[in-house]
PDB file of N, CA and C in Angstrom:
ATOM      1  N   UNK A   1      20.372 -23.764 -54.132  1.00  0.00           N
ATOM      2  CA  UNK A   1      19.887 -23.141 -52.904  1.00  0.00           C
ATOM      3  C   UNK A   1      18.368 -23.006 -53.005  1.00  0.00           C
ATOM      4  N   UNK A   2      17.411 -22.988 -51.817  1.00  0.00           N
ATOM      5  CA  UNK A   2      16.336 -23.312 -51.606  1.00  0.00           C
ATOM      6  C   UNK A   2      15.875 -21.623 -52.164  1.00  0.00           C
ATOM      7  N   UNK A   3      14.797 -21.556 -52.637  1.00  0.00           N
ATOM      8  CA  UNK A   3      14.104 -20.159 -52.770  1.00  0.00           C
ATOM      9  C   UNK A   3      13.659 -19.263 -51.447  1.00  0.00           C
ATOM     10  N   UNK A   4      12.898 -20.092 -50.976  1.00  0.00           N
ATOM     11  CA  UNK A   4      13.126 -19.474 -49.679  1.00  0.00           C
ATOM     12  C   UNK A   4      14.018 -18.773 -49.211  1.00  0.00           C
ATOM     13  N   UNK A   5      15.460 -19.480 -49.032  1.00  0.00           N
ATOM     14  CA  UNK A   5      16.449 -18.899 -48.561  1.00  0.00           C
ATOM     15  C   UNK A   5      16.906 -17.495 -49.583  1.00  0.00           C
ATOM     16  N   UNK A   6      16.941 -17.455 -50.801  1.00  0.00           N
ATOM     17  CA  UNK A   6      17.184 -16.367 -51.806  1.00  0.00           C
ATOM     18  C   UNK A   6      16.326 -15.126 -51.761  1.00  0.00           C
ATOM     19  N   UNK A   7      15.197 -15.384 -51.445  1.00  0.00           N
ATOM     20  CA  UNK A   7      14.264 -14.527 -50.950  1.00  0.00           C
ATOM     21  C   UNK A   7      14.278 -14.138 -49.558  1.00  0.00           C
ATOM     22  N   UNK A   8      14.925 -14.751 -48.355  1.00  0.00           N
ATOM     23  CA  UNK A   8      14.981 -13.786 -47.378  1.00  0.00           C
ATOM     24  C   UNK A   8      16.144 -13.078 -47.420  1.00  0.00           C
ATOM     25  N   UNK A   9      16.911 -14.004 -47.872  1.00  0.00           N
ATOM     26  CA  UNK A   9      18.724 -12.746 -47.942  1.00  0.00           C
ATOM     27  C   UNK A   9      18.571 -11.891 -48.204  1.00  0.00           C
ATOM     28  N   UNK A  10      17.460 -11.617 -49.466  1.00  0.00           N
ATOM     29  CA  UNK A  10      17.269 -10.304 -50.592  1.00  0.00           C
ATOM     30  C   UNK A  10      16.771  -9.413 -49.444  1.00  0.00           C
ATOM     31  N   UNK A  11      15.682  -9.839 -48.796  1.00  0.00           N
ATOM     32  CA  UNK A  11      14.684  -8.999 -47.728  1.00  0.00           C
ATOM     33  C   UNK A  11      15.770  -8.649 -46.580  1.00  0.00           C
ATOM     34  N   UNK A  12      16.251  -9.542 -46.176  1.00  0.00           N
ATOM     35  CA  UNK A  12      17.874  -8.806 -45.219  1.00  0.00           C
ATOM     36  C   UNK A  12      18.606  -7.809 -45.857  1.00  0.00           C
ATOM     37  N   UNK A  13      19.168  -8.336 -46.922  1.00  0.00           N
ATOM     38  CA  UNK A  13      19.775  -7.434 -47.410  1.00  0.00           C
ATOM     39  C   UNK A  13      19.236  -5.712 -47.763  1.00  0.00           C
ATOM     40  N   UNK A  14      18.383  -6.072 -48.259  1.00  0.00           N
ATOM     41  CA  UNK A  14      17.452  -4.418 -48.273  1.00  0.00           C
ATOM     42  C   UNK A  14      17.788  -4.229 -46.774  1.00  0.00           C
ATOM     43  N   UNK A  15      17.338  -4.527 -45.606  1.00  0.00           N
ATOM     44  CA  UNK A  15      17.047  -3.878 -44.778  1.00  0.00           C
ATOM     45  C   UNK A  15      17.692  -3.656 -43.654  1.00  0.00           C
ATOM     46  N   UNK A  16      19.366  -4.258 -44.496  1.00  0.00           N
ATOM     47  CA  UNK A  16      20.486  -3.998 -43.350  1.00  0.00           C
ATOM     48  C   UNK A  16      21.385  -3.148 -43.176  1.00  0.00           C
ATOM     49  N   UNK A  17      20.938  -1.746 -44.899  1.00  0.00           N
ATOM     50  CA  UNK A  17      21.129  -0.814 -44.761  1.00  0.00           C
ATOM     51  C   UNK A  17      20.787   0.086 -43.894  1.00  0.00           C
ATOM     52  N   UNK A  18      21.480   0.452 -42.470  1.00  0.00           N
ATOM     53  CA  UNK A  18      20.674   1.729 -41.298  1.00  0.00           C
ATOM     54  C   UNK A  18      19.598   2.473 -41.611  1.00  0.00           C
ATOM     55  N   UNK A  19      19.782   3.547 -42.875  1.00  0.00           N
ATOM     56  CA  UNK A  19      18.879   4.060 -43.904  1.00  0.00           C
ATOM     57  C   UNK A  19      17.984   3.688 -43.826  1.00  0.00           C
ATOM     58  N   UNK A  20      17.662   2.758 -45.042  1.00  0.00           N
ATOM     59  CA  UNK A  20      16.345   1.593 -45.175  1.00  0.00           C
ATOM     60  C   UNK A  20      16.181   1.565 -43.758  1.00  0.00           C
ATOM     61  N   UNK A  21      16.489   0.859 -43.007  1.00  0.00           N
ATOM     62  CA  UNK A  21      16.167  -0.372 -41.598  1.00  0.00           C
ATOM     63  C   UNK A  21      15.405   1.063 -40.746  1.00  0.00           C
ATOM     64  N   UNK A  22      15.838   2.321 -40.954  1.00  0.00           N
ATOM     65  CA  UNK A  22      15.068   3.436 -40.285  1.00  0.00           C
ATOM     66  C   UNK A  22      14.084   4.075 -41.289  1.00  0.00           C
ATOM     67  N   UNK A  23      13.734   4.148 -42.365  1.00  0.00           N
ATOM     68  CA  UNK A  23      12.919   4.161 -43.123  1.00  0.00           C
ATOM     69  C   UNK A  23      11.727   3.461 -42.831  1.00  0.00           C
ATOM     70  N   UNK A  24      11.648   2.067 -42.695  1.00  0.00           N
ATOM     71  CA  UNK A  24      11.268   1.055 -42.615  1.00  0.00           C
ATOM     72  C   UNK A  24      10.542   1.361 -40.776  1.00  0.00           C
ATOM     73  N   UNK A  25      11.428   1.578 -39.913  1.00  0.00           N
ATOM     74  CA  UNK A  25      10.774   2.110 -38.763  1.00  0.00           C
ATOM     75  C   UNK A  25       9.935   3.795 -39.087  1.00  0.00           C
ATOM     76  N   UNK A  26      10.368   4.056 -39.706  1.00  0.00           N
ATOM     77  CA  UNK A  26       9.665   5.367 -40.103  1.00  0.00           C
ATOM     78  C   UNK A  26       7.918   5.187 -40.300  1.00  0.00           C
ATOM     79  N   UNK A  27       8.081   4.056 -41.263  1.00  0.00           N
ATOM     80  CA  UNK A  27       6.338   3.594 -41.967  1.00  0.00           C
ATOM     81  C   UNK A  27       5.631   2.790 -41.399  1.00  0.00           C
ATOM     82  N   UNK A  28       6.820   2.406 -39.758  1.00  0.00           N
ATOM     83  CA  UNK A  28       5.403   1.545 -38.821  1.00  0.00           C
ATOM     84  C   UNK A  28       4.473   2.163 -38.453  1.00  0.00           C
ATOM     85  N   UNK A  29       4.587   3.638 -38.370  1.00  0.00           N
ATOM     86  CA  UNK A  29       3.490   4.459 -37.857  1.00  0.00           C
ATOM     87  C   UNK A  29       2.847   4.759 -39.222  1.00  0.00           C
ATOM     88  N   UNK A  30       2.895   4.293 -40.303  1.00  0.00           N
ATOM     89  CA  UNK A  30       2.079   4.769 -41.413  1.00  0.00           C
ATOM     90  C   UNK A  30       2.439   5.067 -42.617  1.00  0.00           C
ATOM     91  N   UNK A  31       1.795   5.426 -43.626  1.00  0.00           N
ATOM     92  CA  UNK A  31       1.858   5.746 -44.990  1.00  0.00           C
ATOM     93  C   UNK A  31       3.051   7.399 -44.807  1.00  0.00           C
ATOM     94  N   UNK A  32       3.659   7.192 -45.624  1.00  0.00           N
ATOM     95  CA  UNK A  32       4.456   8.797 -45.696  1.00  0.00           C
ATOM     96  C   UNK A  32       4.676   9.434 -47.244  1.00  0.00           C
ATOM     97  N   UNK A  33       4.603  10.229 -47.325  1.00  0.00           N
ATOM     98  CA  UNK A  33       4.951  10.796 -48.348  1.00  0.00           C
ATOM     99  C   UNK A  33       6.523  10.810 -49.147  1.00  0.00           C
ATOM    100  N   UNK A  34       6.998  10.277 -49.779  1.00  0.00           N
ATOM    101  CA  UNK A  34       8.371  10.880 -50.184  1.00  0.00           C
ATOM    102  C   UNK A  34       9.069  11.931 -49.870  1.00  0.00           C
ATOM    103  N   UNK A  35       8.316  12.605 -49.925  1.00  0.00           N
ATOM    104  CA  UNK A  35       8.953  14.195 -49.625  1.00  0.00           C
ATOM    105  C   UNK A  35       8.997  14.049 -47.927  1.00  0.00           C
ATOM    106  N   UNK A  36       8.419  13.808 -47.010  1.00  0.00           N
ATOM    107  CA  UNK A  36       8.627  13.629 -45.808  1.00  0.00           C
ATOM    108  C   UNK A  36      10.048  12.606 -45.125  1.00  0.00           C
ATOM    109  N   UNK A  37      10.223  11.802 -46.142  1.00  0.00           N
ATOM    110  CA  UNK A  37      11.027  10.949 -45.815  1.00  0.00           C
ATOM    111  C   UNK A  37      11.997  11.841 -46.455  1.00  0.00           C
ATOM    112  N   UNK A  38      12.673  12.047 -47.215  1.00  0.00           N
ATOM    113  CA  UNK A  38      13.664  13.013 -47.780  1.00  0.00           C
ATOM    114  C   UNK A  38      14.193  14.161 -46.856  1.00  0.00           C
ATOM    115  N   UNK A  39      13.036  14.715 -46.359  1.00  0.00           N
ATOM    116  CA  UNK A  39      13.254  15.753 -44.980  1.00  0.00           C
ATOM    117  C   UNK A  39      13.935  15.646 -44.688  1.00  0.00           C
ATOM    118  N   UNK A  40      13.162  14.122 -43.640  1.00  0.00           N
ATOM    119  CA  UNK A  40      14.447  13.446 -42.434  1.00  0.00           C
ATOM    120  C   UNK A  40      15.722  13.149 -42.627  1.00  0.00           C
ATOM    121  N   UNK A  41      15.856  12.626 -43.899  1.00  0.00           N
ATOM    122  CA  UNK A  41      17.162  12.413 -44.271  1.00  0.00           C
ATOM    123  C   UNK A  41      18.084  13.319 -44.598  1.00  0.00           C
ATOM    124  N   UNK A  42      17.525  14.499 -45.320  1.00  0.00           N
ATOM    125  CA  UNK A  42      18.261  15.489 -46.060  1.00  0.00           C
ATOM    126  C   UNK A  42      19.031  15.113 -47.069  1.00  0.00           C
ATOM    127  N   UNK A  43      18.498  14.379 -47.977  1.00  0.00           N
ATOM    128  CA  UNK A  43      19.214  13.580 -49.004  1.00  0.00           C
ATOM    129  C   UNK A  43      18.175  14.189 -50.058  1.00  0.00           C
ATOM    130  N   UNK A  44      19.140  13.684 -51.498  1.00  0.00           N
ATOM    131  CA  UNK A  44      18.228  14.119 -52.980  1.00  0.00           C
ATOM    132  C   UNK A  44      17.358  12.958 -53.169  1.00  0.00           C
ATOM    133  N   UNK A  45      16.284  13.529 -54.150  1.00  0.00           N
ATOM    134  CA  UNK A  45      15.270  12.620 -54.528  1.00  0.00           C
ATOM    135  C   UNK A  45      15.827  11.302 -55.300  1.00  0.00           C
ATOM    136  N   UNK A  46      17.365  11.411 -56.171  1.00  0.00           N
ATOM    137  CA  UNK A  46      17.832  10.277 -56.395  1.00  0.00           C
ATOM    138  C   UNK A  46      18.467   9.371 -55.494  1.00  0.00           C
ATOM    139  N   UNK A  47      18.836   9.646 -54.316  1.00  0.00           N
ATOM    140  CA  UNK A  47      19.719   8.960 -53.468  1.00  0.00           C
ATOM    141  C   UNK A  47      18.166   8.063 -52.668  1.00  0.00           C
ATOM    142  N   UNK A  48      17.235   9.002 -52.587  1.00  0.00           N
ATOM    143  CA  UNK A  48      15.695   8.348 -51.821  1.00  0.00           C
ATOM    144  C   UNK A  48      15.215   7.208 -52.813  1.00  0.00           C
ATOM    145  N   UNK A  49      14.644   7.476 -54.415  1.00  0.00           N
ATOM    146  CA  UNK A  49      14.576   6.535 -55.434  1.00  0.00           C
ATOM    147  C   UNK A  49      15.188   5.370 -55.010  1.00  0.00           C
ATOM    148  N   UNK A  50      16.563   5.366 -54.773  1.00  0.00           N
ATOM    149  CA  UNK A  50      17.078   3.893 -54.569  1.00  0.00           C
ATOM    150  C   UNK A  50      16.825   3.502 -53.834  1.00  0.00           C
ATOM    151  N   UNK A  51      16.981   3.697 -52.341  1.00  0.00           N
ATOM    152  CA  UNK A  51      16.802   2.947 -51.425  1.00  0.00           C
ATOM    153  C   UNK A  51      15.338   2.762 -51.008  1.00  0.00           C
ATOM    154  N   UNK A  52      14.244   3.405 -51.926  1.00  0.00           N
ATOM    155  CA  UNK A  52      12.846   2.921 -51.922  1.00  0.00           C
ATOM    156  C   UNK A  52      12.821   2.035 -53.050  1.00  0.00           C
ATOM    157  N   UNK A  53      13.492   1.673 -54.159  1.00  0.00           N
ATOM    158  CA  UNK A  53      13.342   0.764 -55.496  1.00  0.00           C
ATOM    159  C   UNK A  53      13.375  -0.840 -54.421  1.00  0.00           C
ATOM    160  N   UNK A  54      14.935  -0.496 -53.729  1.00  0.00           N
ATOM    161  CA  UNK A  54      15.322  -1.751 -53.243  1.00  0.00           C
ATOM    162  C   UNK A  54      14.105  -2.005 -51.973  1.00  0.00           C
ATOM    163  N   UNK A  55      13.843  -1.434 -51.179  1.00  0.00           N
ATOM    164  CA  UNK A  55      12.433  -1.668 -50.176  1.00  0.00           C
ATOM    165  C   UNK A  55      11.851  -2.132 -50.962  1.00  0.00           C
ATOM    166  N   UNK A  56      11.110  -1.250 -51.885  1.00  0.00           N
ATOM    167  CA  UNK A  56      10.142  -2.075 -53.069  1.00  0.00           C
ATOM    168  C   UNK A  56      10.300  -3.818 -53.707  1.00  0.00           C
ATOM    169  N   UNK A  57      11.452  -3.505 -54.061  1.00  0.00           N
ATOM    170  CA  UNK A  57      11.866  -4.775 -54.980  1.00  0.00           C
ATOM    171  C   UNK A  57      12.183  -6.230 -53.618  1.00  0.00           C
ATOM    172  N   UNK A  58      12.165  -5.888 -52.758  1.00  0.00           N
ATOM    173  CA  UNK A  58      12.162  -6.963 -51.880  1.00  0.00           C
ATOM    174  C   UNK A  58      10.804  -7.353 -50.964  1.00  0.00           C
ATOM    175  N   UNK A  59       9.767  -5.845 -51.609  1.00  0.00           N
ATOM    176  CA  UNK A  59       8.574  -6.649 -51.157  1.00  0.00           C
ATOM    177  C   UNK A  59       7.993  -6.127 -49.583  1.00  0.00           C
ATOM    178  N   UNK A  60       9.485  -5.317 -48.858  1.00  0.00           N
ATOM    179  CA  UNK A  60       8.841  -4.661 -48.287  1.00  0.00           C
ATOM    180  C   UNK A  60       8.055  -3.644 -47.725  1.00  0.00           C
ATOM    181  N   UNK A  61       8.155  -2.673 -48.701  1.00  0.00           N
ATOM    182  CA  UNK A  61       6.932  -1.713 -48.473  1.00  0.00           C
ATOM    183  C   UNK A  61       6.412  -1.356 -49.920  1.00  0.00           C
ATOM    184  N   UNK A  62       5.540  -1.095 -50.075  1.00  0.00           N
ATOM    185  CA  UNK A  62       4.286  -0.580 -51.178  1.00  0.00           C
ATOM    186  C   UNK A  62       4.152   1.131 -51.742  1.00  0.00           C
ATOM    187  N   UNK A  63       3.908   1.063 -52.383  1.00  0.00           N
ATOM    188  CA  UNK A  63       3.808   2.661 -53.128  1.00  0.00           C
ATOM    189  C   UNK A  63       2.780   2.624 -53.838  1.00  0.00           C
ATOM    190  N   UNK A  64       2.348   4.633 -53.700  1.00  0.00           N
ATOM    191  CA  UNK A  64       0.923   4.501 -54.420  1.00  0.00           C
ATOM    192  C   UNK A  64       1.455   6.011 -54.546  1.00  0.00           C
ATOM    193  N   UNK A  65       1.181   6.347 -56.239  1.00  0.00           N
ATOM    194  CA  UNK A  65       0.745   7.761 -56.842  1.00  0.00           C
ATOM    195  C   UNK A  65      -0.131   8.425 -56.789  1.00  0.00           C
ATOM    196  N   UNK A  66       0.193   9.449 -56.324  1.00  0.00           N
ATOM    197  CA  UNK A  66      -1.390  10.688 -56.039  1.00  0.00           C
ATOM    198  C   UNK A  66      -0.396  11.801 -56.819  1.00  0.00           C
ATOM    199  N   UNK A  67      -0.858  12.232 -57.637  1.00  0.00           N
ATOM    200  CA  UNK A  67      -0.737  13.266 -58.694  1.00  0.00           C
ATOM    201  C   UNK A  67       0.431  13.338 -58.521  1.00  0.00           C
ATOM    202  N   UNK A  68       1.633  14.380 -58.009  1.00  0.00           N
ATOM    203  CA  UNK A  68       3.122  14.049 -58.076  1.00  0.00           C
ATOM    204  C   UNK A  68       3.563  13.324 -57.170  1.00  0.00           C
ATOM    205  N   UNK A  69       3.034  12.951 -56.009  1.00  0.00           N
ATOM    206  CA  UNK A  69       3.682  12.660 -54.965  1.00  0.00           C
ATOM    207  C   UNK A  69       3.512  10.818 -54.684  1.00  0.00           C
ATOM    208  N   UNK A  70       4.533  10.536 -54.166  1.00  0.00           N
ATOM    209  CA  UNK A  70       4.720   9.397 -53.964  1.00  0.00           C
ATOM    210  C   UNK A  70       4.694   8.481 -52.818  1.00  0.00           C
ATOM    211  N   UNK A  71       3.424   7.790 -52.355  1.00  0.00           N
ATOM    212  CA  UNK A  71       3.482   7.519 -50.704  1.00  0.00           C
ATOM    213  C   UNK A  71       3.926   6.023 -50.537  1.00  0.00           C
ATOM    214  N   UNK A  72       4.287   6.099 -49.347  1.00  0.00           N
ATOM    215  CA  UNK A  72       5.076   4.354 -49.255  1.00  0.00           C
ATOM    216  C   UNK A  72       4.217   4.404 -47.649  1.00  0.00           C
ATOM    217  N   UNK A  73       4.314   2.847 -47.968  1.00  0.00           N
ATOM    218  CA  UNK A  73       3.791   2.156 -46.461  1.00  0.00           C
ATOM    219  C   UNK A  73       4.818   1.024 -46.259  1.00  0.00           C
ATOM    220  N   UNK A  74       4.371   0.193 -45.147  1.00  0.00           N
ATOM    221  CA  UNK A  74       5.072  -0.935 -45.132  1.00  0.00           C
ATOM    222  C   UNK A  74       3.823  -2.061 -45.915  1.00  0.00           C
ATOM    223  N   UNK A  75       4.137  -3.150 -46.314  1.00  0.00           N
ATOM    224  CA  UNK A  75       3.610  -3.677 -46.935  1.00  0.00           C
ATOM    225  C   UNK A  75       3.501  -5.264 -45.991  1.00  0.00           C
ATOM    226  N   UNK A  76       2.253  -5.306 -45.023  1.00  0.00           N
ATOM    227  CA  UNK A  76       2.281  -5.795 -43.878  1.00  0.00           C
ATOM    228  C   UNK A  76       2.243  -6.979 -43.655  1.00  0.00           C
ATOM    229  N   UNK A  77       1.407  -7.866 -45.073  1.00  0.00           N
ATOM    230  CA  UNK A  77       0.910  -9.145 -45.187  1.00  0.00           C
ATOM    231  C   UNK A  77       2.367  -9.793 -45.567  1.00  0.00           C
ATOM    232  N   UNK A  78       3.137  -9.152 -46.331  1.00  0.00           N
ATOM    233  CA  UNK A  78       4.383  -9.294 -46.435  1.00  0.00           C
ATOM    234  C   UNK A  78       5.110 -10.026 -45.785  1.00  0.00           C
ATOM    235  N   UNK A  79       5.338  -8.596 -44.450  1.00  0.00           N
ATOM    236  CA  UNK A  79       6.388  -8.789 -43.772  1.00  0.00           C
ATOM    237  C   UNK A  79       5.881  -9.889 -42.240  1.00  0.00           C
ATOM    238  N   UNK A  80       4.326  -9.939 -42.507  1.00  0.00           N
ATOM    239  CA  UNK A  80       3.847 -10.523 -41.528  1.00  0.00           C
ATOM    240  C   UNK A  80       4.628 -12.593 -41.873  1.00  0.00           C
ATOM    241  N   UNK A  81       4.529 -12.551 -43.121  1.00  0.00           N
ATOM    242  CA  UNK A  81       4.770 -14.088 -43.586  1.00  0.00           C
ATOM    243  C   UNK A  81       6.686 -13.819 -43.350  1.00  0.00           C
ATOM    244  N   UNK A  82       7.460 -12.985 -43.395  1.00  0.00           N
ATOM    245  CA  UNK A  82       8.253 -12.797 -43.480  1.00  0.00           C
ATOM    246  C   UNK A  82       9.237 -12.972 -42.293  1.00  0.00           C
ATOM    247  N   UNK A  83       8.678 -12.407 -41.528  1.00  0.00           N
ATOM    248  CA  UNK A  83       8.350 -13.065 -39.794  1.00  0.00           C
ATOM    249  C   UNK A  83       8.199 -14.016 -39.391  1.00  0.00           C
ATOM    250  N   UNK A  84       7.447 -14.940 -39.851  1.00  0.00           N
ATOM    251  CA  UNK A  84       7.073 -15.984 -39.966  1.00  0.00           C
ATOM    252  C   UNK A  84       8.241 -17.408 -40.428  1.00  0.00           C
ATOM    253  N   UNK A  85       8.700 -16.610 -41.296  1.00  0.00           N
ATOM    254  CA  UNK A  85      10.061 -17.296 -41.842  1.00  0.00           C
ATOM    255  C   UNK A  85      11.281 -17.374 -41.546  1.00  0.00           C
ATOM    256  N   UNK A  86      11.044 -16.073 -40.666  1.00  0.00           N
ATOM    257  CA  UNK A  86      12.658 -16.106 -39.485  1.00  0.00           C
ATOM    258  C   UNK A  86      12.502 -16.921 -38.820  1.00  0.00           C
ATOM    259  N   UNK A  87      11.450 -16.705 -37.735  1.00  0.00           N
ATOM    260  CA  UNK A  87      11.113 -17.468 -36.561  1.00  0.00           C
ATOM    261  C   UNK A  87      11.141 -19.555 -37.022  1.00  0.00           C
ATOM    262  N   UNK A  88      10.689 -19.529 -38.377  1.00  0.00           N
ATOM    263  CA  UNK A  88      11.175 -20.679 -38.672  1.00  0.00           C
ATOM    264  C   UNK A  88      12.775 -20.947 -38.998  1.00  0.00           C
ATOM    265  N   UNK A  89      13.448 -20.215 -39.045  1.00  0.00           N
ATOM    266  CA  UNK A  89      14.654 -20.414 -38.962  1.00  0.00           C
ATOM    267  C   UNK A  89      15.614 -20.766 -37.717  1.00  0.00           C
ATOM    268  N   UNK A  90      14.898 -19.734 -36.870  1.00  0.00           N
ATOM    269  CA  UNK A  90      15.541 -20.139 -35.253  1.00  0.00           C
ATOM    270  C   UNK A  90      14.902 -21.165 -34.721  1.00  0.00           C
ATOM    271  N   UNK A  91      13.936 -21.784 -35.113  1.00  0.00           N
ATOM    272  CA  UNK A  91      13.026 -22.643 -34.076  1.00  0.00           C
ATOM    273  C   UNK A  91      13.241 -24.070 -34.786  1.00  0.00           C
ATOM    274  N   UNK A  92      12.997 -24.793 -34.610  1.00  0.00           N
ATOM    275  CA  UNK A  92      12.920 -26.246 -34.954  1.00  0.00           C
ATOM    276  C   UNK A  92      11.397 -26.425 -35.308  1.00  0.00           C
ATOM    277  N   UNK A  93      11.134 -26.543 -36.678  1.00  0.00           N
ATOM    278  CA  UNK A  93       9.324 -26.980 -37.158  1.00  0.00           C
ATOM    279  C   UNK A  93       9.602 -28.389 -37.745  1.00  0.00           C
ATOM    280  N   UNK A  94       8.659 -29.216 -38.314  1.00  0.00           N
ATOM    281  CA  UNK A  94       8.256 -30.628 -38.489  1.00  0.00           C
ATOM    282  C   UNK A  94       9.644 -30.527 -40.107  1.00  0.00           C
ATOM    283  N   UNK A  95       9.328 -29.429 -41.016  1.00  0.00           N
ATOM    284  CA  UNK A  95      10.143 -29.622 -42.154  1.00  0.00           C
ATOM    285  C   UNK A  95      11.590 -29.051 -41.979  1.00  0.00           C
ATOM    286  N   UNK A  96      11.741 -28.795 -40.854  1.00  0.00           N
ATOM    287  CA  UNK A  96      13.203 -28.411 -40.391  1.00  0.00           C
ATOM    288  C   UNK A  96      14.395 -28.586 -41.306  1.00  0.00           C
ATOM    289  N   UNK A  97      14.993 -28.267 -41.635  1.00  0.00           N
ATOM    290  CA  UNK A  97      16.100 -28.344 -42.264  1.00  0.00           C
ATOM    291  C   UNK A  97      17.289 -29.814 -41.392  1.00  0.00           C
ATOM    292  N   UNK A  98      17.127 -29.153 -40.021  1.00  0.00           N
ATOM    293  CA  UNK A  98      18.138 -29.885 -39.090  1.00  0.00           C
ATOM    294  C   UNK A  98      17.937 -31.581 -39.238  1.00  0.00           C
ATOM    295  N   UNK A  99      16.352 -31.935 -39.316  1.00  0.00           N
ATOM    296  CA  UNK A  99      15.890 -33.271 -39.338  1.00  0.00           C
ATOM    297  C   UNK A  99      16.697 -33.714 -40.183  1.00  0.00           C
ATOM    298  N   UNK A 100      16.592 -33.166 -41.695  1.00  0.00           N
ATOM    299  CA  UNK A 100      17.403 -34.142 -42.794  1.00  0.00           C
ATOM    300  C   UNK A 100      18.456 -33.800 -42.487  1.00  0.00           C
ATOM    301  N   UNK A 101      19.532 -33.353 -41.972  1.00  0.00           N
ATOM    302  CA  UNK A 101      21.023 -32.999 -41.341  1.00  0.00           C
ATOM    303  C   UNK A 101      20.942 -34.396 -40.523  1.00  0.00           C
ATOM    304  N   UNK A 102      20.359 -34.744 -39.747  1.00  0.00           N
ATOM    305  CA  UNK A 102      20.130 -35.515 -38.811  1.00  0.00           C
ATOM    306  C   UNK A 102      20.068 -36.866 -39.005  1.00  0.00           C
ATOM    307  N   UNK A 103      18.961 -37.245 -40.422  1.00  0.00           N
ATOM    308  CA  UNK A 103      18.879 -38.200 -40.573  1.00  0.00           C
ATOM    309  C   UNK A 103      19.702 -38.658 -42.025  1.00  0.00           C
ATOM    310  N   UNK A 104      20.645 -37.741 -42.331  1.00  0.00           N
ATOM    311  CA  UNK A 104      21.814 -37.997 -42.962  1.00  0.00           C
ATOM    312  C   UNK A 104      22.979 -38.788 -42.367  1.00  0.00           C
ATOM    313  N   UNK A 105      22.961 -38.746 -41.327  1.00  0.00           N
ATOM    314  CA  UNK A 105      24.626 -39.245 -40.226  1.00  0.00           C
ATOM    315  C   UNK A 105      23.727 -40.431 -39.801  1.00  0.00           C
TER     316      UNK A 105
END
């Protein structure tokens, strides 16, 4: 399987948890604190850990330490190429996948 493709599943997959996928709308308006996001949820700091490891580990949002606290953003350049890679999925481009489908038969 193509890398590409392994790398967006991963990025779906993070973000097809409701949770995450509203998290994730949470940090379009900006940087947040951990503790702010926890609020909203009313969840423990371990149940938050995970589902920010997996955001993290797929690249879509960023973290930065300020003495205890822990702030997340979305991580934009990211998700901007990331975007980029859907829209090549629905659309037909020059390296299309469909072409060599095509010029297989």
């Amino acid at each position: 399987m193509e890398q590409k493709y392994l790398d967006t599943a991963k990025v779906l997959k993070a973000i097809s948890d409701p949770k995450r996928l509203r998290i994730v709308d949470m940090l379009s308006c900006g940087e947040l604190c951990a503790c702010v996001i926890q609020e909203e949820f009313n969840i423990t700091q371990p149940t938050l850990s995970h589902d920010m490891k997996v955001l993290l580990d797929a690249g879509v949002v960023t973290a930065r330490k300020e003495w205890k606290n822990t702030y997340y953003s979305l991580n934009g350049a990211f998700l901007d190429e990331f975007a980029n890679t859907l829209t090549s999925f629905f659309h037909p481009t020059k390296d299309c996948i469909c072409h060599k489908c095509k010029s297989e038969n």
